[in-house]
C-alpha atoms as a PDB file:
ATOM      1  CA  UNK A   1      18.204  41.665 -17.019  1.00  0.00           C
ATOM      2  CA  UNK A   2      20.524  43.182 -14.625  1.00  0.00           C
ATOM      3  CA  UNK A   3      18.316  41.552 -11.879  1.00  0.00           C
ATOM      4  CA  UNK A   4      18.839  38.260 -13.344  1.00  0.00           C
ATOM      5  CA  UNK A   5      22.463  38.845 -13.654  1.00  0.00           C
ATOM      6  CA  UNK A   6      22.753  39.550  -9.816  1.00  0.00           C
ATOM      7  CA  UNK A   7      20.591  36.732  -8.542  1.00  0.00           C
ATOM      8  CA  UNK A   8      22.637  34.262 -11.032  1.00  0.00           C
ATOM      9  CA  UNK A   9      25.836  35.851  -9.572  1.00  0.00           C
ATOM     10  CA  UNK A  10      24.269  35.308  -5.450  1.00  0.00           C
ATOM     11  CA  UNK A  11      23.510  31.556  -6.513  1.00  0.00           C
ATOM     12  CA  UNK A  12      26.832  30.726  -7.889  1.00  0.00           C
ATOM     13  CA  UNK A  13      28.457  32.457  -5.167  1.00  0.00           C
ATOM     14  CA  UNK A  14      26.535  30.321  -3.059  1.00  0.00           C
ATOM     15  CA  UNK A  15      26.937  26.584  -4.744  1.00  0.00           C
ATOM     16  CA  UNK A  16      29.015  26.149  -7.268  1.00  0.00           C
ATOM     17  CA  UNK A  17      32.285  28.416  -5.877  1.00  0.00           C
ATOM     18  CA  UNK A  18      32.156  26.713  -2.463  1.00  0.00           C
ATOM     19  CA  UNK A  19      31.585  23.372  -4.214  1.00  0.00           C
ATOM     20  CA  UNK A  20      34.088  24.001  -6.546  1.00  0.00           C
ATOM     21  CA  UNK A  21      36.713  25.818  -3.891  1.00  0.00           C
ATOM     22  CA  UNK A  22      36.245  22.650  -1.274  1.00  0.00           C
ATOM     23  CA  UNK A  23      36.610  20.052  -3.581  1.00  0.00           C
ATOM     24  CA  UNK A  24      39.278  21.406  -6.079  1.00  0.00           C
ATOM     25  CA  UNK A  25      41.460  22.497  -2.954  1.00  0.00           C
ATOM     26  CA  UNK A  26      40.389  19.508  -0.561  1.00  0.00           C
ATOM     27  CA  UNK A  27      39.430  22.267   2.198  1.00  0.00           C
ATOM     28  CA  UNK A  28      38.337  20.322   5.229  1.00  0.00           C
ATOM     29  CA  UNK A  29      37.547  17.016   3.306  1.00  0.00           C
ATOM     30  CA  UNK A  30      38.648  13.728   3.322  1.00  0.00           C
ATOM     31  CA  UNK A  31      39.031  12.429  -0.389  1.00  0.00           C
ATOM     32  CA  UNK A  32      41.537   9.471   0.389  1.00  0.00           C
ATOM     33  CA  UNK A  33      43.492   7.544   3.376  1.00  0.00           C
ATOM     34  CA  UNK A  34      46.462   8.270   3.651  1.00  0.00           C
ATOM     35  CA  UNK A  35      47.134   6.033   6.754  1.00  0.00           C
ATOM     36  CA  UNK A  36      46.791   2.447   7.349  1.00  0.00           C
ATOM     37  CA  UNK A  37      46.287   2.273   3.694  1.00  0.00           C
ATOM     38  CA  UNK A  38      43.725  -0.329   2.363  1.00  0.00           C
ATOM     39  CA  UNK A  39      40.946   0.100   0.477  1.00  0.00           C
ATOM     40  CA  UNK A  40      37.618   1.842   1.509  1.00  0.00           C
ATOM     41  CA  UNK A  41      33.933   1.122   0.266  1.00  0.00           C
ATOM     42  CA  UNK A  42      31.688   3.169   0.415  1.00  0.00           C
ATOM     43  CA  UNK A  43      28.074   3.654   0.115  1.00  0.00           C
ATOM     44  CA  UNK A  44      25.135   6.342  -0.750  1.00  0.00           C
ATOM     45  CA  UNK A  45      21.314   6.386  -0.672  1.00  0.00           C
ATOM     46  CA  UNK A  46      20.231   3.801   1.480  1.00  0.00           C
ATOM     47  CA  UNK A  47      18.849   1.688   3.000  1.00  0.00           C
ATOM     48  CA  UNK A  48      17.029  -0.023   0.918  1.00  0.00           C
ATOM     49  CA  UNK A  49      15.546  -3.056   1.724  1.00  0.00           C
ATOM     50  CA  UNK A  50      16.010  -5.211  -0.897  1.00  0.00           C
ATOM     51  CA  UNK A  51      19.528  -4.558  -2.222  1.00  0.00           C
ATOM     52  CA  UNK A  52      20.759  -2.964   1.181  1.00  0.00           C
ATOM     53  CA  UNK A  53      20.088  -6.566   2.868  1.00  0.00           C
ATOM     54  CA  UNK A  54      21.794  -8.381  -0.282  1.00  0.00           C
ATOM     55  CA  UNK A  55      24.947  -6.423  -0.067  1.00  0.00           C
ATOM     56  CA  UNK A  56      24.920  -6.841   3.978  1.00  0.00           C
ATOM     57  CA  UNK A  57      24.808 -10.539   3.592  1.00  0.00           C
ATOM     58  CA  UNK A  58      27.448 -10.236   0.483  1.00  0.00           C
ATOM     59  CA  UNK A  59      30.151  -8.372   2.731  1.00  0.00           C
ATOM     60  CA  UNK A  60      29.569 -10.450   5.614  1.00  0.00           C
ATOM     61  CA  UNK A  61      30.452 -13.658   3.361  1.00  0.00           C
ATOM     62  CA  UNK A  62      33.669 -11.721   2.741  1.00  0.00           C
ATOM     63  CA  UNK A  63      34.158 -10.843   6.252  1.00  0.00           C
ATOM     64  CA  UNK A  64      34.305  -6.818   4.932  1.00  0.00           C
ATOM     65  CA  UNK A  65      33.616  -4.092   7.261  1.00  0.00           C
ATOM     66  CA  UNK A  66      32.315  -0.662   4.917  1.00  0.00           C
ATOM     67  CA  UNK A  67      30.658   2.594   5.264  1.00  0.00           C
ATOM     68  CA  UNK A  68      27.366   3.846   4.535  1.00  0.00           C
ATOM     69  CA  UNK A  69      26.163   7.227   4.032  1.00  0.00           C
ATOM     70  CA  UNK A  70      22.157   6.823   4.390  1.00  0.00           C
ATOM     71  CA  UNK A  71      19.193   9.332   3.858  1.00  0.00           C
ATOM     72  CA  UNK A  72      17.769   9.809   6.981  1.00  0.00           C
ATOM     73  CA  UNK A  73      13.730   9.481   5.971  1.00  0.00           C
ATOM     74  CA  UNK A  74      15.028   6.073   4.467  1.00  0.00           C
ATOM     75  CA  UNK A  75      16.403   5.354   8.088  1.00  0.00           C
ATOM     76  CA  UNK A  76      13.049   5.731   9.817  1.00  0.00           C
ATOM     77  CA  UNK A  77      11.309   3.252   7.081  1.00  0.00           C
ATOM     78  CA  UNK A  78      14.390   0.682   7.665  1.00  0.00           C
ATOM     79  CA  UNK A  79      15.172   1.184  11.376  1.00  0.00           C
ATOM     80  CA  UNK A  80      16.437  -2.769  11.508  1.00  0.00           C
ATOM     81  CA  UNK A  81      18.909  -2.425   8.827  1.00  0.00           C
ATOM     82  CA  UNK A  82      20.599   0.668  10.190  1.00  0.00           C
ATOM     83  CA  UNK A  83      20.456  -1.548  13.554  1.00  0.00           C
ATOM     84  CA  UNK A  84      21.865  -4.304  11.742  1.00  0.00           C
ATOM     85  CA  UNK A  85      24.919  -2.527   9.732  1.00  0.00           C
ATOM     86  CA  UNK A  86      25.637  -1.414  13.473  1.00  0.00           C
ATOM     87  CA  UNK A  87      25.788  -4.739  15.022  1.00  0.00           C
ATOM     88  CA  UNK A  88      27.892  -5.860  11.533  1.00  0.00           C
ATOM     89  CA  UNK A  89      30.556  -4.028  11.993  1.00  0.00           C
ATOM     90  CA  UNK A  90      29.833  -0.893   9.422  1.00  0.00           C
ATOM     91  CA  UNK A  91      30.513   2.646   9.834  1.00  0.00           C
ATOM     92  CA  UNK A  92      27.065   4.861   9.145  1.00  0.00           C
ATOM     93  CA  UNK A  93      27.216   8.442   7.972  1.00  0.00           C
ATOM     94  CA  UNK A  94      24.905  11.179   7.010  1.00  0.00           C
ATOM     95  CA  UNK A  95      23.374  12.000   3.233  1.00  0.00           C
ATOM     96  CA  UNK A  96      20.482  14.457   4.730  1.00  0.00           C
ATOM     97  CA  UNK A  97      16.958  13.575   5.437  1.00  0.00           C
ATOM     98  CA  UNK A  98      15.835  13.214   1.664  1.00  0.00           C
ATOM     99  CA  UNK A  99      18.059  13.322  -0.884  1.00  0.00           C
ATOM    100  CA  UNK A 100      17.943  16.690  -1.963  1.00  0.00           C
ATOM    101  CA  UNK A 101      21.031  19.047  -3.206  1.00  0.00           C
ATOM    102  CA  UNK A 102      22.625  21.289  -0.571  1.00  0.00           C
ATOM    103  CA  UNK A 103      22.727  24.002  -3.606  1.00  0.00           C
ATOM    104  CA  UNK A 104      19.032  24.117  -2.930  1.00  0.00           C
ATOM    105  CA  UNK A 105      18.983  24.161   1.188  1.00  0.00           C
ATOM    106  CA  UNK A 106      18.917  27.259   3.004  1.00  0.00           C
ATOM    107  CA  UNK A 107      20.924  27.384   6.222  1.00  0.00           C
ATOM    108  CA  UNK A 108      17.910  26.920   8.101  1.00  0.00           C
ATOM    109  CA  UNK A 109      17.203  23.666   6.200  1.00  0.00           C
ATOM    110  CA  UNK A 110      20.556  22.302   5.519  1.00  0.00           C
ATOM    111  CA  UNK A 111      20.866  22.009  10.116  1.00  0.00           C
ATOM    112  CA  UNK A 112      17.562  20.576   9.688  1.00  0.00           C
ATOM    113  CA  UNK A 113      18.724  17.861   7.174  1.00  0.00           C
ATOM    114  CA  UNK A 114      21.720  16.679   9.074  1.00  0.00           C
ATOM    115  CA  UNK A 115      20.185  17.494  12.835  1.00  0.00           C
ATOM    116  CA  UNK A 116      17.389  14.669  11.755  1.00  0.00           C
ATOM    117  CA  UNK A 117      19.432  12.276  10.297  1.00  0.00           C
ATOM    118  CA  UNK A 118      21.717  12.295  13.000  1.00  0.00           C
ATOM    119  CA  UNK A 119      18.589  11.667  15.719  1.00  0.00           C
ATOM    120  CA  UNK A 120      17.229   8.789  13.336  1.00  0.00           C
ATOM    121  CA  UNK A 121      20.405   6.782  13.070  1.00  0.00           C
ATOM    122  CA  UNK A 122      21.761   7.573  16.710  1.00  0.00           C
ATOM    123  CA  UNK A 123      18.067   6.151  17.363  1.00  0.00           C
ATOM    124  CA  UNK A 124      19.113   2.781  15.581  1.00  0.00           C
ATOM    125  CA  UNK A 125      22.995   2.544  17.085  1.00  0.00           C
ATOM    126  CA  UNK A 126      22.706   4.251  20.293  1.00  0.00           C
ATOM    127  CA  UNK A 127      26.496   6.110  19.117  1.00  0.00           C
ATOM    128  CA  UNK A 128      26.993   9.881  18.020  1.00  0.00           C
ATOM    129  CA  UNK A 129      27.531  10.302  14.032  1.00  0.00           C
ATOM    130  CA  UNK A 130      30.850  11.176  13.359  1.00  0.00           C
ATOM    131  CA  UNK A 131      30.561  11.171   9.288  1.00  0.00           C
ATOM    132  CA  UNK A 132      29.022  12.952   6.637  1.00  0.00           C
ATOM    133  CA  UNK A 133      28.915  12.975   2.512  1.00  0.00           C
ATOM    134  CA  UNK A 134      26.748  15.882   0.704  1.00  0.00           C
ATOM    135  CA  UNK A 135      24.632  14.457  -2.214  1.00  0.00           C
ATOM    136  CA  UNK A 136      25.904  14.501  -4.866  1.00  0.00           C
ATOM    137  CA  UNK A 137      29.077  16.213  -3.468  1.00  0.00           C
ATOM    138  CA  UNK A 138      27.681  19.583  -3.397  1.00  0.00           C
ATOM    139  CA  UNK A 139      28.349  21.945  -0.690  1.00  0.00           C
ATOM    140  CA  UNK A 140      26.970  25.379  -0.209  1.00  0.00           C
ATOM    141  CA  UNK A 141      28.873  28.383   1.411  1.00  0.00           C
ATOM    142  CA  UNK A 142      27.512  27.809   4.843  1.00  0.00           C
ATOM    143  CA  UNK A 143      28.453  23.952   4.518  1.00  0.00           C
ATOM    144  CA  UNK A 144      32.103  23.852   6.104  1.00  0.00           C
ATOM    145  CA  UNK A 145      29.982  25.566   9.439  1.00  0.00           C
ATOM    146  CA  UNK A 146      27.066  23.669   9.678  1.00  0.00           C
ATOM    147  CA  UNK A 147      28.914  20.460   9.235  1.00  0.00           C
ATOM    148  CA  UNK A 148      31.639  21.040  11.584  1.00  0.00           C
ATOM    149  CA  UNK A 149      30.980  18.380  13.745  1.00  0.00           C
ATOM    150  CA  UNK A 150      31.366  16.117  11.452  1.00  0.00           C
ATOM    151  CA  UNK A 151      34.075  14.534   8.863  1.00  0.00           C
ATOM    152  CA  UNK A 152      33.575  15.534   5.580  1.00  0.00           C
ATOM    153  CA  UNK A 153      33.984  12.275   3.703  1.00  0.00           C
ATOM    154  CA  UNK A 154      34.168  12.521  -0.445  1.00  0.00           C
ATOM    155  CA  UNK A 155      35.559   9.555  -2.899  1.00  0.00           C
ATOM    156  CA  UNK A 156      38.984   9.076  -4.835  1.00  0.00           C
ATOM    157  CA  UNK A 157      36.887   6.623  -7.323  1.00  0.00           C
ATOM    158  CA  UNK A 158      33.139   6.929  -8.382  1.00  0.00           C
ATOM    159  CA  UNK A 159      32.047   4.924 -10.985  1.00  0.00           C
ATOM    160  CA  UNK A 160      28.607   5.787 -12.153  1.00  0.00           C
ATOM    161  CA  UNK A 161      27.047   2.622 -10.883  1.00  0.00           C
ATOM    162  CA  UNK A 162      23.768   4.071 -10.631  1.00  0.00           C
ATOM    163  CA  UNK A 163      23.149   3.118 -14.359  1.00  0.00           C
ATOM    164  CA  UNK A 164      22.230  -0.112 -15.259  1.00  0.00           C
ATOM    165  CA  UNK A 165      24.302  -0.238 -18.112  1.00  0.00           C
ATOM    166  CA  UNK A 166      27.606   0.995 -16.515  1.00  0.00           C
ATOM    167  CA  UNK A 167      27.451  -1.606 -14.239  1.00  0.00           C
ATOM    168  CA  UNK A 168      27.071  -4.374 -16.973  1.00  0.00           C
ATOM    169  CA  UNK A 169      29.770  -2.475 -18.959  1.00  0.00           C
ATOM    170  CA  UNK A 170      32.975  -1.511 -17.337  1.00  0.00           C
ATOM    171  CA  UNK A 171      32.052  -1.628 -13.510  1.00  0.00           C
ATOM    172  CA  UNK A 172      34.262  -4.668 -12.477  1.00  0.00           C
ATOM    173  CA  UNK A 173      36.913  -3.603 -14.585  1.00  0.00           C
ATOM    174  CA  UNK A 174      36.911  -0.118 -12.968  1.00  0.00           C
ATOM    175  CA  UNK A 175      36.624  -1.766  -9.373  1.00  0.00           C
ATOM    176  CA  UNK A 176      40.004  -3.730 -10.470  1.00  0.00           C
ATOM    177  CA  UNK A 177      42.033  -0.946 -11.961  1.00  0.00           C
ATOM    178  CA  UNK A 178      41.279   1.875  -8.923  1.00  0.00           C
ATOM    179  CA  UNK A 179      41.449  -0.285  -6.139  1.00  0.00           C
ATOM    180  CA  UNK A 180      45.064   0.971  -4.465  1.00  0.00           C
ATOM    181  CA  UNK A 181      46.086   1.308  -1.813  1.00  0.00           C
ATOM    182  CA  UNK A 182      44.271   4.666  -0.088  1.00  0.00           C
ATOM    183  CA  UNK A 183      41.571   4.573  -2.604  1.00  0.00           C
ATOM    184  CA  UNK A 184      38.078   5.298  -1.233  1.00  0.00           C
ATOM    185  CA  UNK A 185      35.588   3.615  -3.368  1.00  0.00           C
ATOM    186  CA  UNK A 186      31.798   5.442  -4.304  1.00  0.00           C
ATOM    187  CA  UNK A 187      28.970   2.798  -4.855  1.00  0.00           C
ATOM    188  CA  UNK A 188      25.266   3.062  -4.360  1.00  0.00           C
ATOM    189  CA  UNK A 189      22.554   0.686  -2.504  1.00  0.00           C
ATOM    190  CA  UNK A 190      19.680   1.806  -3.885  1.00  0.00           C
ATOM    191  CA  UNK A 191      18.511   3.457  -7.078  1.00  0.00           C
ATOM    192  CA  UNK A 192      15.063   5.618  -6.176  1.00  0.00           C
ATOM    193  CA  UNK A 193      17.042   8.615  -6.669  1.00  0.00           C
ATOM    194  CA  UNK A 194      17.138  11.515  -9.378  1.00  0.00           C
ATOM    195  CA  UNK A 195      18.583   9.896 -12.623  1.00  0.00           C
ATOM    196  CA  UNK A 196      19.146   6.457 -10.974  1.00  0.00           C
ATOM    197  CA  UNK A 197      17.999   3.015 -12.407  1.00  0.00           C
ATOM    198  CA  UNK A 198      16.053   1.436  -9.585  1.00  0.00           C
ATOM    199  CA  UNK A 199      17.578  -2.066 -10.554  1.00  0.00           C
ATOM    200  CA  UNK A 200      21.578  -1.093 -10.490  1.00  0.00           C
ATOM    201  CA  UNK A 201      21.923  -1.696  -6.774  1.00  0.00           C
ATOM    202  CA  UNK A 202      21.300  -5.496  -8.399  1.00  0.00           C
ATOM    203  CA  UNK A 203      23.755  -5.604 -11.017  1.00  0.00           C
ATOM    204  CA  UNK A 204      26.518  -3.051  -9.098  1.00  0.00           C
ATOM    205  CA  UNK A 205      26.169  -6.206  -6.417  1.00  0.00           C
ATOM    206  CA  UNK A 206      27.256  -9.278  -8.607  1.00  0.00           C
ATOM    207  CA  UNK A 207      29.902  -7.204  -9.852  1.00  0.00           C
ATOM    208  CA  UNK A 208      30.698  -6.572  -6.456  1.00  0.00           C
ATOM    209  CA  UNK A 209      31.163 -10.231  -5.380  1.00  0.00           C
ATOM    210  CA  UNK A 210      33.524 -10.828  -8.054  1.00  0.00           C
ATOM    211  CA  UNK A 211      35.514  -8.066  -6.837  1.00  0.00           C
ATOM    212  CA  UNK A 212      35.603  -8.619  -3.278  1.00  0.00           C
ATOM    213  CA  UNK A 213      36.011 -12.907  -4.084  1.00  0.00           C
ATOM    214  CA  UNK A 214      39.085 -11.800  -6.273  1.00  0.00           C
ATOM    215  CA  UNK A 215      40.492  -8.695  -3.734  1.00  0.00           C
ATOM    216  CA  UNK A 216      40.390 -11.267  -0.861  1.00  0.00           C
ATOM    217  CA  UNK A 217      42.158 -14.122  -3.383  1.00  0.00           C
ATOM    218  CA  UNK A 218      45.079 -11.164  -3.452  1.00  0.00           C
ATOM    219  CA  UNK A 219      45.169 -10.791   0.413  1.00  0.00           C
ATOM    220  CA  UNK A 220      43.710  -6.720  -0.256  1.00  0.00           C
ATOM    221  CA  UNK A 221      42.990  -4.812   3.023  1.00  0.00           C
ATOM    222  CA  UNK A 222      39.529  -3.551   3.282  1.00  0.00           C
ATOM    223  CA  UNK A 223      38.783  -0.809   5.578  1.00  0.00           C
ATOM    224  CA  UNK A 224      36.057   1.505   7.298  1.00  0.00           C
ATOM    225  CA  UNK A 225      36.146   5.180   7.656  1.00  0.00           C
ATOM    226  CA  UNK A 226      37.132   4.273  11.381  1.00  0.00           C
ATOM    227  CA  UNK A 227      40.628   3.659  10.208  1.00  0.00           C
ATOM    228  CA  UNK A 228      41.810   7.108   8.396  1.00  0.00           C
END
Protein backbone atom coordinates (compact mmCIF):
# COMPACT_ATOMS: atom_id res chain seq x y z
CA UNK A 1 0.00 0.00 0.00
CA UNK A 2 2.61 2.41 0.90
CA UNK A 3 4.25 1.47 -2.49
CA UNK A 4 1.22 2.39 -4.28
CA UNK A 5 0.93 5.55 -2.40
CA UNK A 6 4.51 6.64 -3.55
CA UNK A 7 4.28 5.66 -7.18
CA UNK A 8 0.68 7.53 -7.29
CA UNK A 9 2.46 10.50 -5.58
CA UNK A 10 5.78 10.25 -8.52
CA UNK A 11 2.96 10.19 -11.32
CA UNK A 12 1.05 13.14 -10.18
CA UNK A 13 4.11 14.94 -9.51
CA UNK A 14 4.92 14.22 -12.90
CA UNK A 15 1.47 15.09 -14.99
CA UNK A 16 -1.07 16.48 -13.42
CA UNK A 17 1.00 19.33 -11.11
CA UNK A 18 2.98 20.52 -14.15
CA UNK A 19 -0.22 20.36 -16.22
CA UNK A 20 -2.08 21.93 -13.74
CA UNK A 21 0.88 24.62 -12.61
CA UNK A 22 1.43 25.65 -16.58
CA UNK A 23 -1.93 26.04 -17.46
CA UNK A 24 -3.55 27.54 -14.25
CA UNK A 25 -0.55 30.12 -14.09
CA UNK A 26 -0.03 30.48 -18.02
CA UNK A 27 3.85 29.62 -17.43
CA UNK A 28 5.47 29.87 -20.82
CA UNK A 29 2.16 29.46 -22.86
CA UNK A 30 0.32 31.31 -25.14
CA UNK A 31 -3.53 31.02 -24.30
CA UNK A 32 -4.68 34.29 -26.19
CA UNK A 33 -3.38 37.37 -28.49
CA UNK A 34 -3.04 40.04 -27.00
CA UNK A 35 -1.68 42.03 -30.04
CA UNK A 36 -3.06 42.75 -33.35
CA UNK A 37 -6.18 41.37 -31.93
CA UNK A 38 -8.45 39.28 -34.29
CA UNK A 39 -9.55 36.09 -34.02
CA UNK A 40 -7.45 32.82 -34.25
CA UNK A 41 -8.53 29.24 -35.53
CA UNK A 42 -7.11 26.68 -34.72
CA UNK A 43 -6.77 23.11 -35.44
CA UNK A 44 -5.79 19.47 -33.88
CA UNK A 45 -5.35 15.91 -35.21
CA UNK A 46 -4.81 16.11 -38.70
CA UNK A 47 -4.53 15.74 -41.61
CA UNK A 48 -7.03 13.92 -42.64
CA UNK A 49 -7.83 13.50 -45.99
CA UNK A 50 -11.23 13.79 -46.33
CA UNK A 51 -12.32 16.56 -43.95
CA UNK A 52 -8.72 18.20 -43.84
CA UNK A 53 -9.16 18.91 -47.79
CA UNK A 54 -12.94 20.13 -47.17
CA UNK A 55 -12.00 22.64 -44.59
CA UNK A 56 -8.82 23.77 -46.86
CA UNK A 57 -11.11 24.49 -49.71
CA UNK A 58 -13.80 26.07 -47.07
CA UNK A 59 -11.17 28.71 -45.69
CA UNK A 60 -9.80 29.43 -48.94
CA UNK A 61 -13.49 30.47 -50.16
CA UNK A 62 -13.27 32.83 -47.18
CA UNK A 63 -9.90 33.98 -47.96
CA UNK A 64 -8.88 32.77 -44.03
CA UNK A 65 -5.40 32.06 -43.17
CA UNK A 66 -5.42 29.38 -39.74
CA UNK A 67 -3.24 27.12 -37.84
CA UNK A 68 -2.88 23.55 -37.63
CA UNK A 69 -1.39 21.45 -35.07
CA UNK A 70 -0.94 17.91 -36.96
CA UNK A 71 0.23 14.38 -35.71
CA UNK A 72 3.24 13.75 -37.30
CA UNK A 73 2.59 9.80 -38.49
CA UNK A 74 -0.61 11.46 -40.08
CA UNK A 75 1.93 13.87 -41.91
CA UNK A 76 3.89 11.10 -43.59
CA UNK A 77 0.43 9.37 -44.90
CA UNK A 78 -0.73 13.04 -46.18
CA UNK A 79 2.58 14.61 -47.27
CA UNK A 80 0.47 16.81 -50.09
CA UNK A 81 -1.83 18.33 -47.68
CA UNK A 82 0.81 19.49 -45.23
CA UNK A 83 2.47 20.79 -48.67
CA UNK A 84 -0.66 22.31 -49.55
CA UNK A 85 -1.68 24.20 -46.10
CA UNK A 86 1.99 25.57 -46.72
CA UNK A 87 1.51 26.94 -50.10
CA UNK A 88 -2.22 28.27 -48.62
CA UNK A 89 -1.10 30.42 -46.43
CA UNK A 90 -1.53 28.30 -42.92
CA UNK A 91 0.64 28.16 -40.02
CA UNK A 92 1.56 24.21 -39.10
CA UNK A 93 2.47 23.16 -35.60
CA UNK A 94 3.34 20.07 -33.73
CA UNK A 95 0.74 17.46 -31.80
CA UNK A 96 3.58 14.54 -31.53
CA UNK A 97 4.03 11.66 -33.81
CA UNK A 98 0.77 9.71 -32.70
CA UNK A 99 -1.53 11.10 -30.63
CA UNK A 100 -0.63 9.87 -27.43
CA UNK A 101 -0.70 11.85 -23.86
CA UNK A 102 2.56 13.46 -22.75
CA UNK A 103 1.45 12.10 -19.08
CA UNK A 104 2.42 8.80 -20.59
CA UNK A 105 5.91 9.81 -22.52
CA UNK A 106 9.09 9.45 -20.90
CA UNK A 107 11.68 12.13 -21.63
CA UNK A 108 13.29 9.92 -23.95
CA UNK A 109 10.02 9.58 -25.92
CA UNK A 110 8.41 12.87 -25.54
CA UNK A 111 12.09 14.43 -27.85
CA UNK A 112 11.28 11.59 -29.95
CA UNK A 113 7.61 12.69 -30.55
CA UNK A 114 8.30 16.27 -31.37
CA UNK A 115 12.04 15.62 -33.02
CA UNK A 116 9.88 13.43 -35.77
CA UNK A 117 7.19 15.55 -36.30
CA UNK A 118 9.26 18.38 -36.77
CA UNK A 119 11.51 16.33 -39.66
CA UNK A 120 8.09 15.15 -41.33
CA UNK A 121 6.51 18.54 -41.72
CA UNK A 122 9.86 20.56 -42.34
CA UNK A 123 10.00 17.64 -45.08
CA UNK A 124 6.60 18.99 -46.60
CA UNK A 125 7.38 23.06 -46.16
CA UNK A 126 11.02 23.20 -46.40
CA UNK A 127 10.67 25.97 -43.02
CA UNK A 128 11.71 25.21 -39.28
CA UNK A 129 8.53 24.57 -36.86
CA UNK A 130 8.12 27.27 -34.68
CA UNK A 131 4.72 25.95 -32.85
CA UNK A 132 3.58 23.38 -30.69
CA UNK A 133 0.14 22.20 -28.75
CA UNK A 134 0.37 18.99 -26.29
CA UNK A 135 -2.65 16.61 -26.80
CA UNK A 136 -4.97 17.09 -25.06
CA UNK A 137 -3.18 19.99 -23.24
CA UNK A 138 -1.19 17.87 -21.03
CA UNK A 139 2.28 18.61 -20.17
CA UNK A 140 4.64 16.60 -18.10
CA UNK A 141 7.43 18.05 -15.78
CA UNK A 142 10.14 17.81 -18.34
CA UNK A 143 7.72 19.57 -20.98
CA UNK A 144 8.66 23.41 -20.55
CA UNK A 145 12.58 21.87 -21.48
CA UNK A 146 12.04 19.68 -24.14
CA UNK A 147 9.78 22.09 -25.88
CA UNK A 148 11.81 25.10 -25.58
CA UNK A 149 12.27 25.71 -28.99
CA UNK A 150 9.10 26.03 -29.60
CA UNK A 151 5.83 28.28 -28.71
CA UNK A 152 3.65 26.71 -26.51
CA UNK A 153 0.30 27.41 -28.12
CA UNK A 154 -3.08 26.44 -25.89
CA UNK A 155 -6.85 27.84 -26.64
CA UNK A 156 -9.05 30.65 -24.92
CA UNK A 157 -12.26 28.66 -26.45
CA UNK A 158 -12.64 24.81 -27.00
CA UNK A 159 -15.79 23.61 -27.77
CA UNK A 160 -16.00 19.88 -27.71
CA UNK A 161 -16.47 19.54 -31.42
CA UNK A 162 -15.18 16.19 -31.50
CA UNK A 163 -18.77 14.88 -30.72
CA UNK A 164 -21.16 14.59 -33.23
CA UNK A 165 -23.82 15.81 -31.25
CA UNK A 166 -22.13 19.00 -29.87
CA UNK A 167 -21.59 20.09 -33.10
CA UNK A 168 -25.33 19.72 -34.18
CA UNK A 169 -26.23 21.25 -30.76
CA UNK A 170 -24.65 24.42 -29.64
CA UNK A 171 -21.41 24.58 -31.87
CA UNK A 172 -22.37 27.67 -34.05
CA UNK A 173 -23.82 29.33 -31.27
CA UNK A 174 -20.60 28.88 -29.22
CA UNK A 175 -18.43 29.96 -32.35
CA UNK A 176 -20.71 33.32 -32.25
CA UNK A 177 -20.67 34.13 -28.58
CA UNK A 178 -16.54 33.52 -28.01
CA UNK A 179 -15.37 34.94 -31.01
CA UNK A 180 -13.62 38.43 -29.54
CA UNK A 181 -11.31 39.99 -30.17
CA UNK A 182 -7.90 37.91 -28.90
CA UNK A 183 -9.82 34.76 -28.72
CA UNK A 184 -7.95 31.68 -30.00
CA UNK A 185 -10.41 29.22 -31.21
CA UNK A 186 -9.88 24.99 -30.61
CA UNK A 187 -11.49 22.86 -33.47
CA UNK A 188 -10.59 19.47 -34.77
CA UNK A 189 -10.04 18.01 -38.52
CA UNK A 190 -10.34 14.69 -37.96
CA UNK A 191 -12.04 12.36 -35.51
CA UNK A 192 -9.81 8.84 -35.39
CA UNK A 193 -8.81 9.81 -32.05
CA UNK A 194 -9.55 8.48 -28.38
CA UNK A 195 -13.27 9.38 -27.65
CA UNK A 196 -13.77 11.19 -31.02
CA UNK A 197 -16.71 10.60 -33.52
CA UNK A 198 -14.99 9.92 -36.81
CA UNK A 199 -17.82 11.96 -38.66
CA UNK A 200 -17.61 15.46 -36.51
CA UNK A 201 -14.84 16.90 -38.64
CA UNK A 202 -18.18 16.84 -41.16
CA UNK A 203 -20.66 18.48 -39.15
CA UNK A 204 -17.95 20.92 -37.04
CA UNK A 205 -17.34 22.08 -40.98
CA UNK A 206 -20.92 23.28 -42.05
CA UNK A 207 -21.11 24.91 -38.86
CA UNK A 208 -17.99 26.38 -39.68
CA UNK A 209 -19.08 28.00 -42.99
CA UNK A 210 -21.86 29.66 -41.39
CA UNK A 211 -19.55 31.15 -39.04
CA UNK A 212 -16.86 32.29 -41.14
CA UNK A 213 -19.86 33.53 -44.09
CA UNK A 214 -21.40 35.55 -41.08
CA UNK A 215 -17.74 36.76 -39.29
CA UNK A 216 -16.68 38.05 -42.77
CA UNK A 217 -20.49 39.75 -43.27
CA UNK A 218 -19.24 41.72 -39.83
CA UNK A 219 -15.80 42.72 -41.33
CA UNK A 220 -14.06 40.17 -38.22
CA UNK A 221 -10.22 39.88 -38.49
CA UNK A 222 -9.01 36.41 -38.79
CA UNK A 223 -5.55 35.63 -37.92
CA UNK A 224 -2.61 32.96 -37.81
CA UNK A 225 -0.36 32.22 -34.98
CA UNK A 226 2.20 34.34 -37.14
CA UNK A 227 0.56 37.44 -35.86
CA UNK A 228 0.76 37.22 -31.80
Amino acid sequence: MVGFTILLALFLLYTLVPTVLIRGFGLGITKNIKKNGGVALTFDDGPNPEYTIRLLDLLNKYEVKASFFVVGSKVKKNPEIIKRMHEDGHVIGIHHFDHVSSWVLSPFQLKKQLGMTEKAITECTKEKVGFYRPPWGHFNIFTPILSKNYRVIMWSAIFGDWKVDNCRNNLLERLRTTSNEGEILLLHDCGETLGADKEAPLHMIENLEIYLRESKEKGTKFVTLRDI
